[in-house]
N, C-alpha and C. Protein backbone atom coordinates (compact mmCIF):
# COMPACT_ATOMS: atom_id res chain seq x y z
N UNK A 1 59.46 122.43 129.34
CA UNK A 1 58.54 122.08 130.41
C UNK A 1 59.26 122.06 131.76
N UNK A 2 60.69 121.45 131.86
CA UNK A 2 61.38 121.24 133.04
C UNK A 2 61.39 122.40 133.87
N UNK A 3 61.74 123.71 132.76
CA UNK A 3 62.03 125.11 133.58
C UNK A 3 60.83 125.50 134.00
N UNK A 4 59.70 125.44 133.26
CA UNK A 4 58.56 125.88 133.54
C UNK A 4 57.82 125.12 135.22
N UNK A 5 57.80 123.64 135.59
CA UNK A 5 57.92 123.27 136.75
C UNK A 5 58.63 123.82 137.63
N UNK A 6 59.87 123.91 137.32
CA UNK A 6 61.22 124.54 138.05
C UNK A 6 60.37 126.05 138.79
N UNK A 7 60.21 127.03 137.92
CA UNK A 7 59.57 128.07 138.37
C UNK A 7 58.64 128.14 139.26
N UNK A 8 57.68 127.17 138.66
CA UNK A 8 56.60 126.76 139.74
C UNK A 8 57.16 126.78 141.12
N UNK A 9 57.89 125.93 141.09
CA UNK A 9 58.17 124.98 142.38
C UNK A 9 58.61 126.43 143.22
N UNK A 10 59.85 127.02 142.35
CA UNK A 10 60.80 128.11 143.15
C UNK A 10 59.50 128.84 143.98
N UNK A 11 58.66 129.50 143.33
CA UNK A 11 57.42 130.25 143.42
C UNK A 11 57.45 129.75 144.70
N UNK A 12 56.43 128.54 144.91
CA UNK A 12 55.51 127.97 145.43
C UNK A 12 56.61 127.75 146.92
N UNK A 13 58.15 126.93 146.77
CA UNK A 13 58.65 126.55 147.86
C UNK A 13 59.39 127.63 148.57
N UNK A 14 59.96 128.79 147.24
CA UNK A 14 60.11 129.97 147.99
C UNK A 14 61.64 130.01 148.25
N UNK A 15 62.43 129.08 147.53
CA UNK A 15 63.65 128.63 147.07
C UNK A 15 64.23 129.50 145.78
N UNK A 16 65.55 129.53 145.29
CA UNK A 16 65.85 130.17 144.21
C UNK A 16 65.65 129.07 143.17
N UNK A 17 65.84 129.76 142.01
CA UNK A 17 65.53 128.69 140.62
C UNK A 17 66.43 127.83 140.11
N UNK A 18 67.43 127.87 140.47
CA UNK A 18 68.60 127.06 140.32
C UNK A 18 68.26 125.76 141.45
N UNK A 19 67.85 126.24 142.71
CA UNK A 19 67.58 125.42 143.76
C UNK A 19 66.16 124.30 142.86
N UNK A 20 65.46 125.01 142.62
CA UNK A 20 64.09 124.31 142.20
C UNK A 20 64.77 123.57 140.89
N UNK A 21 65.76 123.94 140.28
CA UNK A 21 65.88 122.65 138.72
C UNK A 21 66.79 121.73 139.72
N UNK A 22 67.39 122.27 140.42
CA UNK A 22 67.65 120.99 140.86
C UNK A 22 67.04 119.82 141.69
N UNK A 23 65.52 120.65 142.04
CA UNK A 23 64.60 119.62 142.70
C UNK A 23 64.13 118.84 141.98
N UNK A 24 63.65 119.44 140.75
CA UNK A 24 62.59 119.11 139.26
C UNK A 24 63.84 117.66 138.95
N UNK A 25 64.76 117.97 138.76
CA UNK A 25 65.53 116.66 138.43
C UNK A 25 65.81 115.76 138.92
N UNK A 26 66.20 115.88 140.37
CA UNK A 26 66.18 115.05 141.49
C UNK A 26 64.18 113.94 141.33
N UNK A 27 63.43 114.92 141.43
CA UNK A 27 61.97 113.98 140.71
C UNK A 27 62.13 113.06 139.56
N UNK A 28 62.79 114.22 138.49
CA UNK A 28 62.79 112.96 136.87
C UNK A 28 63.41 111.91 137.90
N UNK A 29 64.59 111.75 138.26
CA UNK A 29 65.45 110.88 138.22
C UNK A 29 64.42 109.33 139.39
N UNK A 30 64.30 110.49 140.23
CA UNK A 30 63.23 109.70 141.17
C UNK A 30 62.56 108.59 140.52
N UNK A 31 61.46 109.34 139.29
CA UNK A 31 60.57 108.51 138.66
C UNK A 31 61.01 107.78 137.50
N UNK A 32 62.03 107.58 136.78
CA UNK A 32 62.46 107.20 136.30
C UNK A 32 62.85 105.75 137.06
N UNK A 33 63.41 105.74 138.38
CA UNK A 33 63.48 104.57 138.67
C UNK A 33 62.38 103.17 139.00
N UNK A 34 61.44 104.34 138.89
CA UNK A 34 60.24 103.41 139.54
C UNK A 34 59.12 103.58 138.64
N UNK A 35 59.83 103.53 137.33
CA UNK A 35 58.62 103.49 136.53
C UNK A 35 59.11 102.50 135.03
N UNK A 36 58.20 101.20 135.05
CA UNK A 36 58.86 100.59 133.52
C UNK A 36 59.45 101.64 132.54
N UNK A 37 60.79 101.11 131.67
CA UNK A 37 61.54 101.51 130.91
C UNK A 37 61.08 103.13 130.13
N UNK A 38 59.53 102.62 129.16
CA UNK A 38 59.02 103.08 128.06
C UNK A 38 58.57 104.37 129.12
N UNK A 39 57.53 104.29 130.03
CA UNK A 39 57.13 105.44 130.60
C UNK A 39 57.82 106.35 131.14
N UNK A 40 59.38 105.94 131.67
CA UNK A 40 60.24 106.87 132.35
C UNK A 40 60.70 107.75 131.15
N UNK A 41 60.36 106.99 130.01
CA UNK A 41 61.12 107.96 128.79
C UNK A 41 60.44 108.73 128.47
N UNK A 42 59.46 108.27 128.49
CA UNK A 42 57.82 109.52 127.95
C UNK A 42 58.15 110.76 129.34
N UNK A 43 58.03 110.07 130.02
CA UNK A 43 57.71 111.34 131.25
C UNK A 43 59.00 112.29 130.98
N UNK A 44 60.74 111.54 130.63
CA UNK A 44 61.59 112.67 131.03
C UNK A 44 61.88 113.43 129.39
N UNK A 45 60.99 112.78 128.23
CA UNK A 45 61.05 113.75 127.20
C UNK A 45 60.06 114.88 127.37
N UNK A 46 59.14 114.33 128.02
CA UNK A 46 58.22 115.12 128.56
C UNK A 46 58.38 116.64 129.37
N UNK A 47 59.68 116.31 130.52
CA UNK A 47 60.24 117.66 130.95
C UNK A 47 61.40 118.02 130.04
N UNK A 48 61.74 117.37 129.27
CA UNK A 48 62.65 117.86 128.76
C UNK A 48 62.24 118.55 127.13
N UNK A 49 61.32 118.75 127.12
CA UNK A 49 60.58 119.51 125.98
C UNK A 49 60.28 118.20 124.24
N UNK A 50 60.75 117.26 124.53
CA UNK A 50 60.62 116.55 123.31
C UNK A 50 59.44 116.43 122.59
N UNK A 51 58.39 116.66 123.47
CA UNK A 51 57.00 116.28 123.51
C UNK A 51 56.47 118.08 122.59
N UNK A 52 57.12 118.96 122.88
CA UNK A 52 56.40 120.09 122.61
C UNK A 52 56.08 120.40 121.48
């Protein structure tokens, strides 16, 4: 899922894809802080394919 955002983003911001995973992560990490324990985990198995 992470790469698949990643792409998006590159697309959309018009940045290279290396540039965009490193945006996509800079977000997990973002929301991870500001989100109780259990949900930051859902969301970053979530980009990180656990969920698939």
């Amino acid at each position: 899922m992470k790469h698949i955002v990643a792409k998006q983003v590159a697309e959309e911001a018009g940045i290279t894809e290396p540039q965009a995973e490193l945006a996509v992560e800079a977000v997990i990490g973002y929301l991870k802080t500001r989100m109780p324990k259990e949900t930051a985990e859902e969301v970053e198995n979530l980009f990180l394919g656990a969920n698939e």
